[in-house]
PDB file of N, CA and C in Angstrom:
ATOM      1  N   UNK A   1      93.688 108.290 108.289  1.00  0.00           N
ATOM      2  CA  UNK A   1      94.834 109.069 108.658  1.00  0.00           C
ATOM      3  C   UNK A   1      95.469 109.659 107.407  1.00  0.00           C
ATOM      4  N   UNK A   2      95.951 110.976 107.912  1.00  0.00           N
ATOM      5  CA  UNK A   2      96.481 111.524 106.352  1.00  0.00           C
ATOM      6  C   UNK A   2      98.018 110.712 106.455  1.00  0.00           C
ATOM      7  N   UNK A   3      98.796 111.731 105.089  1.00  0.00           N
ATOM      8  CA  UNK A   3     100.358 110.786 104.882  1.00  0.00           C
ATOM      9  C   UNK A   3     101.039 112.142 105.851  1.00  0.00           C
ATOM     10  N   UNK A   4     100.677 112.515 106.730  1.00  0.00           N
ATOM     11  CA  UNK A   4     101.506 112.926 107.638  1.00  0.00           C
ATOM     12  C   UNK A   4     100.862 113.066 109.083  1.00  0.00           C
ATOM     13  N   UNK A   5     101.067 111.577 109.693  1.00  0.00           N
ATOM     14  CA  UNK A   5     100.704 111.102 110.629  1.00  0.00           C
ATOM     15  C   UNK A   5     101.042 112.366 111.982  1.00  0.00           C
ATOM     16  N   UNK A   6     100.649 112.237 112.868  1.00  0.00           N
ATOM     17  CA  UNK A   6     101.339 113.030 113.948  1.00  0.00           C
ATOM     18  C   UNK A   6     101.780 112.706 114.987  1.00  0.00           C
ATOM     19  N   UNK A   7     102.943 112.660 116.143  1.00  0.00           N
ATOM     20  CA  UNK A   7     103.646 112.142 117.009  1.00  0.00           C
ATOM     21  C   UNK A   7     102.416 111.243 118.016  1.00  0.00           C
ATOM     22  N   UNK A   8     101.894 112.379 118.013  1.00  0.00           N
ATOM     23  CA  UNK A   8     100.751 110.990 118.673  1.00  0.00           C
ATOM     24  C   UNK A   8      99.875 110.293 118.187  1.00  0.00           C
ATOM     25  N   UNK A   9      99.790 110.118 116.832  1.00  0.00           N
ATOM     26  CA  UNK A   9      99.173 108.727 116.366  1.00  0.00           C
ATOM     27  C   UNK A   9      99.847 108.136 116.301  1.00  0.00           C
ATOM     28  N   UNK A  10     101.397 108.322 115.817  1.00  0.00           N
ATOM     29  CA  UNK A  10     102.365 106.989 115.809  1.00  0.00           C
ATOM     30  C   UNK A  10     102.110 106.498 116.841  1.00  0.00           C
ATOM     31  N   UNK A  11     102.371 107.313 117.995  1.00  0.00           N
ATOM     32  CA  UNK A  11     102.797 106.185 119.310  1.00  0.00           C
ATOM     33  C   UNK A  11     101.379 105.603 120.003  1.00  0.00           C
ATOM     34  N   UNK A  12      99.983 106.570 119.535  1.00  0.00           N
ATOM     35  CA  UNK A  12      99.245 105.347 119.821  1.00  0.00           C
ATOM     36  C   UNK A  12      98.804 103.882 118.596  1.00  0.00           C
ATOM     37  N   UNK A  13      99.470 103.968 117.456  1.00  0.00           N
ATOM     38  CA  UNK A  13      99.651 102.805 117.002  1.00  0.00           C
ATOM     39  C   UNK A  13     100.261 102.149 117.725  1.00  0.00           C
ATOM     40  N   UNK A  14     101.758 102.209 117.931  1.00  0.00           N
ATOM     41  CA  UNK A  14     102.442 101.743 118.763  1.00  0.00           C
ATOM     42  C   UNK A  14     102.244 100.936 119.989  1.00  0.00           C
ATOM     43  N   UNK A  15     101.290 101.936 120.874  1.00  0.00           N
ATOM     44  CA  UNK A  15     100.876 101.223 122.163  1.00  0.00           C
ATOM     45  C   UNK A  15      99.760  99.887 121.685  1.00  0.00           C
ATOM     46  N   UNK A  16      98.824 100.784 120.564  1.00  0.00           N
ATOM     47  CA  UNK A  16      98.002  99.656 120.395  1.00  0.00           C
ATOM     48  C   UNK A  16      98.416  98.369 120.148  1.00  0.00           C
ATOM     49  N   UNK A  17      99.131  98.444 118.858  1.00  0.00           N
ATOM     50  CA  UNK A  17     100.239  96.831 118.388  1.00  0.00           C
ATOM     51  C   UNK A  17     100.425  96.081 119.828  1.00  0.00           C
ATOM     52  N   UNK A  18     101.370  97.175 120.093  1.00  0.00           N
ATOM     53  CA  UNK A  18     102.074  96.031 121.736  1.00  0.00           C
ATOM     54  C   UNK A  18     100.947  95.740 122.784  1.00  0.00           C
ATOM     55  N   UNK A  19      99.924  96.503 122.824  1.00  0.00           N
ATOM     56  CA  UNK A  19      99.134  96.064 123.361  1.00  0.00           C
ATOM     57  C   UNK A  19      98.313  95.072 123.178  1.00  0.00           C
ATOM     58  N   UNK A  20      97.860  94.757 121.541  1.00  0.00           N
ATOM     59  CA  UNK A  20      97.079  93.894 120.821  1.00  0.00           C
ATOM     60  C   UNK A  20      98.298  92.307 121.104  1.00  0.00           C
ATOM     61  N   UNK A  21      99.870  92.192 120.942  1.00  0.00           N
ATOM     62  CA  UNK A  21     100.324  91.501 120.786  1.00  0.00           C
ATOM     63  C   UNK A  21     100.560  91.036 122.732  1.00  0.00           C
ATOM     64  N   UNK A  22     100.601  91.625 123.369  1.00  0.00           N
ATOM     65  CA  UNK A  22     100.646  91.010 124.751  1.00  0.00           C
ATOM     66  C   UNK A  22      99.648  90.995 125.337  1.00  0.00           C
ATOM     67  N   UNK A  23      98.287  90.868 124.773  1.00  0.00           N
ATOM     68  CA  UNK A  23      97.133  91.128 125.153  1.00  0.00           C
ATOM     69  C   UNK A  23      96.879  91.928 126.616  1.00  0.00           C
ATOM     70  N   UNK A  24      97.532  93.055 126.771  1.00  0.00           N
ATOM     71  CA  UNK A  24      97.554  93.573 127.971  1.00  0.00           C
ATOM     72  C   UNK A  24      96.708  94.876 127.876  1.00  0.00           C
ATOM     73  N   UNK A  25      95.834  95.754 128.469  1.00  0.00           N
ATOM     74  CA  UNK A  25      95.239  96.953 127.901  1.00  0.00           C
ATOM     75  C   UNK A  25      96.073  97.821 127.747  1.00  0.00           C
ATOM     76  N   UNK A  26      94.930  98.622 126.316  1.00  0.00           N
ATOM     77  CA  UNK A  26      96.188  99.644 125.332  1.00  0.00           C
ATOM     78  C   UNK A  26      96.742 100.697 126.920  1.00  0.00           C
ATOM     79  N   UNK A  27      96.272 101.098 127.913  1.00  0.00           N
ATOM     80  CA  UNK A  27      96.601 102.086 128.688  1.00  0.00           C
ATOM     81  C   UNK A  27      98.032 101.283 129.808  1.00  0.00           C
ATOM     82  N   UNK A  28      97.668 100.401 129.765  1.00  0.00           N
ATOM     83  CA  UNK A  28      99.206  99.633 130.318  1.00  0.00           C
ATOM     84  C   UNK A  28     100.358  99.673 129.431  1.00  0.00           C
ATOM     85  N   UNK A  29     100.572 100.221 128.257  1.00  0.00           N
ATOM     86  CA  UNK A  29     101.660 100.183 127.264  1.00  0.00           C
ATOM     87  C   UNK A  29     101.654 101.505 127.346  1.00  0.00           C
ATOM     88  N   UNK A  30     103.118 102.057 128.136  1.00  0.00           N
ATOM     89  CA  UNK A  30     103.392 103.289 128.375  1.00  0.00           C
ATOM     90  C   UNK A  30     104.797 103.985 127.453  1.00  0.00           C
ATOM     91  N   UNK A  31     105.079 104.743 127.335  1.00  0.00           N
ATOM     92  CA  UNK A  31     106.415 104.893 126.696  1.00  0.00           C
ATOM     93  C   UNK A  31     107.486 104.325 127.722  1.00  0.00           C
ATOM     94  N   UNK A  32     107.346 103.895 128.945  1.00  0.00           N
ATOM     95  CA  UNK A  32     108.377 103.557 129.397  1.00  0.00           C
ATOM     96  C   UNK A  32     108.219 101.462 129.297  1.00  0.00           C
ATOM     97  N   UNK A  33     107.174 101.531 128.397  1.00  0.00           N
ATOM     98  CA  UNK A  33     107.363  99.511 128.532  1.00  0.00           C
ATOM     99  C   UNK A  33     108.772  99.410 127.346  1.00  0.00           C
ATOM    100  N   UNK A  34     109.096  98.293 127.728  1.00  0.00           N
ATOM    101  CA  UNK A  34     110.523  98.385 127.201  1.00  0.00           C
ATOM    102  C   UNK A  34     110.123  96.663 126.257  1.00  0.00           C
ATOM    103  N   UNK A  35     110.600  96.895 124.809  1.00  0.00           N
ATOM    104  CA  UNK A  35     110.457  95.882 123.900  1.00  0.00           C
ATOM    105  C   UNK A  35     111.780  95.076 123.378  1.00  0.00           C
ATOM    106  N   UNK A  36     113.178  95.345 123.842  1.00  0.00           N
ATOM    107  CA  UNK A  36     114.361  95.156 123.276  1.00  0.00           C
ATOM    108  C   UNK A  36     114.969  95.148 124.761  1.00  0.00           C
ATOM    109  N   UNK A  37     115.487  93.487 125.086  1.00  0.00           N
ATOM    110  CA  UNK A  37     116.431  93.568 126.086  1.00  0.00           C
ATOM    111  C   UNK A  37     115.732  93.015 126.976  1.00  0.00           C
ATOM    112  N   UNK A  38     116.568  93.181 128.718  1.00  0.00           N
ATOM    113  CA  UNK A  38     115.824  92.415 129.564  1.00  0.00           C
ATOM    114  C   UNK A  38     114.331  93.415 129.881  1.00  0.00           C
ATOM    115  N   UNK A  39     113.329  92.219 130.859  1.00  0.00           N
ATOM    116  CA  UNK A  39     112.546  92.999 131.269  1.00  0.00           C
ATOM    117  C   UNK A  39     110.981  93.458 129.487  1.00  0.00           C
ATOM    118  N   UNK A  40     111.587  92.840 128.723  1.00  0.00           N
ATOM    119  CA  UNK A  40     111.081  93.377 127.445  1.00  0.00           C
ATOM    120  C   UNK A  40     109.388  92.469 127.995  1.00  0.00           C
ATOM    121  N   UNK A  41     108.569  93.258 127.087  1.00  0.00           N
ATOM    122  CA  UNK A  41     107.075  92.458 127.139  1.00  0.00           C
ATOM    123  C   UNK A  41     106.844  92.043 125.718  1.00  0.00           C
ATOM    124  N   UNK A  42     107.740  91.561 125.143  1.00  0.00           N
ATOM    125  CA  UNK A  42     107.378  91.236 123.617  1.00  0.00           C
ATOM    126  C   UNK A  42     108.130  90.275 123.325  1.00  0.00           C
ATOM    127  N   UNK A  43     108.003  88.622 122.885  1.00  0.00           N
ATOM    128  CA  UNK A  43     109.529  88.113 122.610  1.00  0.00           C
ATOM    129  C   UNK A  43     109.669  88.314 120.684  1.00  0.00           C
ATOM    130  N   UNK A  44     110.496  87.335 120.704  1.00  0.00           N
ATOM    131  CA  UNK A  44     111.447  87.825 119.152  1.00  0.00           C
ATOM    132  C   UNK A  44     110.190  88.112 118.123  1.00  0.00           C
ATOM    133  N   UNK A  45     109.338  86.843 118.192  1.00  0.00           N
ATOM    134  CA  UNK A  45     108.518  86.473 116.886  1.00  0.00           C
ATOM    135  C   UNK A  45     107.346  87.950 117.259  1.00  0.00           C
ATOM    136  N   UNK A  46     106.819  88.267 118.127  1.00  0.00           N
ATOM    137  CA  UNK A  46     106.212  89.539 118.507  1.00  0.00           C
ATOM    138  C   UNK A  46     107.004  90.670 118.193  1.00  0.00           C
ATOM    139  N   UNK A  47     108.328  91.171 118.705  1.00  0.00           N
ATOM    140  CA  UNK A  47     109.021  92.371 118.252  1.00  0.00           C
ATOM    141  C   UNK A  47     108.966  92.589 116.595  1.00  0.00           C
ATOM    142  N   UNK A  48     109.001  90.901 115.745  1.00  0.00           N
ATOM    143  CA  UNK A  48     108.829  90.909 114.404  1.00  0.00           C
ATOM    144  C   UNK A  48     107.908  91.526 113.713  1.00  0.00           C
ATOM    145  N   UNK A  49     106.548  91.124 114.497  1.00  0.00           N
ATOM    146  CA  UNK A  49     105.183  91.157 113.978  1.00  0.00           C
ATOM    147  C   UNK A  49     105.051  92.787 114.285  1.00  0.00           C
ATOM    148  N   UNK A  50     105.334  93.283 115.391  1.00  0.00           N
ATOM    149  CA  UNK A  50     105.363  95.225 115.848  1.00  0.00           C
ATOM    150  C   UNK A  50     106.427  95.435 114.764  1.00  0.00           C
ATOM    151  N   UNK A  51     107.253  95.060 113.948  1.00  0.00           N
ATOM    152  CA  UNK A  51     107.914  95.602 113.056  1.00  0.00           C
ATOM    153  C   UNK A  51     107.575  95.827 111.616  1.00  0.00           C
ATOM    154  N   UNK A  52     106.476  94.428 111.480  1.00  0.00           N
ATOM    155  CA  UNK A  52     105.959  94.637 109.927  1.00  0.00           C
ATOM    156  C   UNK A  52     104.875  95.116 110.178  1.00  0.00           C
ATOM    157  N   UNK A  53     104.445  95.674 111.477  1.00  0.00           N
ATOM    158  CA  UNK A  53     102.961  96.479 111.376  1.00  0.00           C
ATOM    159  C   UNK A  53     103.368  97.831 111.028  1.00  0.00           C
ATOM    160  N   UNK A  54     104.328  97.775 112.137  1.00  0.00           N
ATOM    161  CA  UNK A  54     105.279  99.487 111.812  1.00  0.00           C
ATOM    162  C   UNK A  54     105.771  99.702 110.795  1.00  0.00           C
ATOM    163  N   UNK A  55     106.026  98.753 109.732  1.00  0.00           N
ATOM    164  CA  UNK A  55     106.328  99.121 107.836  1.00  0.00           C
ATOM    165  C   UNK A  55     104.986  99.344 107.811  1.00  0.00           C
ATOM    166  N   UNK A  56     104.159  98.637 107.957  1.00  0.00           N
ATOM    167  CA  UNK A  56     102.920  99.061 106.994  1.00  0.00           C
ATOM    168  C   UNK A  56     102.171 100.265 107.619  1.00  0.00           C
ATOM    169  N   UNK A  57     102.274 100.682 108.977  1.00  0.00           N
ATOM    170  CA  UNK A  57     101.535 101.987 109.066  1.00  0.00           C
ATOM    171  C   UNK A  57     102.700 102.841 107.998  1.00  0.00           C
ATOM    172  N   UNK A  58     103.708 102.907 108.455  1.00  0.00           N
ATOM    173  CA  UNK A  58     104.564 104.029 107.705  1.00  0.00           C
ATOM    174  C   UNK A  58     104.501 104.416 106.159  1.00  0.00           C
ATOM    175  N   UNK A  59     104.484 103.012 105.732  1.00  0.00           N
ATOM    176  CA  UNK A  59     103.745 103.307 103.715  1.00  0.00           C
ATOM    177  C   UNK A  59     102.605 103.413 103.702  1.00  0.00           C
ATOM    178  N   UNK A  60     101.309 103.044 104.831  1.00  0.00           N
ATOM    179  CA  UNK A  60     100.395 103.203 104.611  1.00  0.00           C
ATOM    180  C   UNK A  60      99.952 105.045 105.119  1.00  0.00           C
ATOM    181  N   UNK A  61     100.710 105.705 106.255  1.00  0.00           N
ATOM    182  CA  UNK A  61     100.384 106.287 106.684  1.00  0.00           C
ATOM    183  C   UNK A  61     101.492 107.998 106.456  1.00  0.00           C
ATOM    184  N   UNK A  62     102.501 107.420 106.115  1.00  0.00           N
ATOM    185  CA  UNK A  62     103.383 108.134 106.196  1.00  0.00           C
ATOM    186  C   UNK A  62     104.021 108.668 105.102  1.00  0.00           C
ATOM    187  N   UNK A  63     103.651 107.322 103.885  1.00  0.00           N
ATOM    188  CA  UNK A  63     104.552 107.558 103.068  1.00  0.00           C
ATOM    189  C   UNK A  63     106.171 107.206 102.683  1.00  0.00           C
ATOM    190  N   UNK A  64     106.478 106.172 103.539  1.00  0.00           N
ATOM    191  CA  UNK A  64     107.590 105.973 104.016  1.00  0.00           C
ATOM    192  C   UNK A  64     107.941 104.245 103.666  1.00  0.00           C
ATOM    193  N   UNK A  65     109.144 103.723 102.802  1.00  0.00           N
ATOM    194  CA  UNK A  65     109.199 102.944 102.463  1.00  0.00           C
ATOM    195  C   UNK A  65     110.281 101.675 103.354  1.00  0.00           C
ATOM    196  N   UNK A  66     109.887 101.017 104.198  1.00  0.00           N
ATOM    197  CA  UNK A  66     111.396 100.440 104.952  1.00  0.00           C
ATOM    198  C   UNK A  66     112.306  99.649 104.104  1.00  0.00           C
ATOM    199  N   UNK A  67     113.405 100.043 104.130  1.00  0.00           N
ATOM    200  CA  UNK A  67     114.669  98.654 103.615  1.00  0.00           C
ATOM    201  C   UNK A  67     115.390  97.854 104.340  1.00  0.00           C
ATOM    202  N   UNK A  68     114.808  96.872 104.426  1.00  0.00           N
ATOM    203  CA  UNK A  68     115.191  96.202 106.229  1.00  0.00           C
ATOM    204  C   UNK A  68     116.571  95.430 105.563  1.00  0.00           C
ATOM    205  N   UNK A  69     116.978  95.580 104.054  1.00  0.00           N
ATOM    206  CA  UNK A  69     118.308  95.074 103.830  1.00  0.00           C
ATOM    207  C   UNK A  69     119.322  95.807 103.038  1.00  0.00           C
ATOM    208  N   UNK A  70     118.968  96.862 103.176  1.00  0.00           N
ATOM    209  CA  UNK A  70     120.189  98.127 103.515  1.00  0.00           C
ATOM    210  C   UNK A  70     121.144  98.152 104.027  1.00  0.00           C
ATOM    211  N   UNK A  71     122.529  98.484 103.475  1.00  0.00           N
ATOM    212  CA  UNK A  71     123.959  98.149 104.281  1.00  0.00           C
ATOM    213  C   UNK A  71     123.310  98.950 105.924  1.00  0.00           C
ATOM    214  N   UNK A  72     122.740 100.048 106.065  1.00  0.00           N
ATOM    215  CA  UNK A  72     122.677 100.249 107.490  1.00  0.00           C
ATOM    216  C   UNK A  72     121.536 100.189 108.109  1.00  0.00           C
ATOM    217  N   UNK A  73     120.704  99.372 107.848  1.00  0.00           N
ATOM    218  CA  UNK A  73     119.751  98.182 108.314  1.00  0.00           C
ATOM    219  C   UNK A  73     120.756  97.407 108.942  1.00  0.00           C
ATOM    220  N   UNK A  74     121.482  96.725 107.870  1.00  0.00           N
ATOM    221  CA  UNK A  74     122.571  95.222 108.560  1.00  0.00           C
ATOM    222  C   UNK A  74     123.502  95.485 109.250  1.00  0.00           C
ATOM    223  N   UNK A  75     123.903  96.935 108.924  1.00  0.00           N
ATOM    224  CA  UNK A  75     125.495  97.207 109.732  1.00  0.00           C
ATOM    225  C   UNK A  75     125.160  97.395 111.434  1.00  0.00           C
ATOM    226  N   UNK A  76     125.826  96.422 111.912  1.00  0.00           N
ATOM    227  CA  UNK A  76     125.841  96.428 113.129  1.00  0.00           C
ATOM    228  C   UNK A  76     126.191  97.853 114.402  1.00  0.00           C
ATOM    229  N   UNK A  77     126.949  98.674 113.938  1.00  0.00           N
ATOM    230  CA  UNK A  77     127.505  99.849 113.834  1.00  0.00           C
ATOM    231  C   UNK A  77     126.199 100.978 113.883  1.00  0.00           C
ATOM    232  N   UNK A  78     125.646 100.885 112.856  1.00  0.00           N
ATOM    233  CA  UNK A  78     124.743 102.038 112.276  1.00  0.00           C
ATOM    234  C   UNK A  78     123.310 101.437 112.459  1.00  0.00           C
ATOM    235  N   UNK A  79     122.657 100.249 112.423  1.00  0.00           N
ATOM    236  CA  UNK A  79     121.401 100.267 112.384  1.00  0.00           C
ATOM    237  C   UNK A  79     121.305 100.746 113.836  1.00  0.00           C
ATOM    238  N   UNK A  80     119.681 100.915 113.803  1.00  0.00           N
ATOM    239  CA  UNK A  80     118.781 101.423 114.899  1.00  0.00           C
ATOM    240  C   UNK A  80     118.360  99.777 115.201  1.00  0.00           C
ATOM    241  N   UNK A  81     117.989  98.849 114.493  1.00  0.00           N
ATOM    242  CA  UNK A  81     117.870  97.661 115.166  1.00  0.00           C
ATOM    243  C   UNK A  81     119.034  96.759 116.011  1.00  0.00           C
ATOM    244  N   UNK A  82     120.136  97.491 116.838  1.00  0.00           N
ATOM    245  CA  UNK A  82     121.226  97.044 117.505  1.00  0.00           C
ATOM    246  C   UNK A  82     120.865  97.161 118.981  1.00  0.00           C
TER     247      UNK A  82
END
């Protein structure tokens, strides 16, 4: 993959991970499976593991470095992990 991935390789990384981690087939992981909240198909230690895969496609693929301890990483307010 080049360092500018395209909307649909992210999200079939995406499906793949969640698919690889709930062992469910990649075509059952739709944009509407839901990973955060009730109803989720992933618990904590899994949402973790789809998170450090998703750092490493992004530096590996993207170019893109995560700071998971960034005031708005932590800020309750502003992160995207809320």
């Amino acid at each position: 993959m080049s360092m500018s991935a395209s909307y649909d390789e992210v999200e079939k990384f995406v499906r793949d991970e969640v698919a690889a981690l709930t062992a469910a087939a990649p075509e059952a992981v739709t944009a509407d499976t839901v990973l955060v909240g009730s109803n989720r198909v992933v618990d904590s230690a899994d949402l973790v593991m789809l998170l450090l895969a998703a750092e490493e496609f992004a530096r590996d693929n993207l170019n893109v470095a995560f700071d998971w301890t960034s005031d708005s990483a932590m800020s309750e307010a502003r992160s995207t992990l809320r």
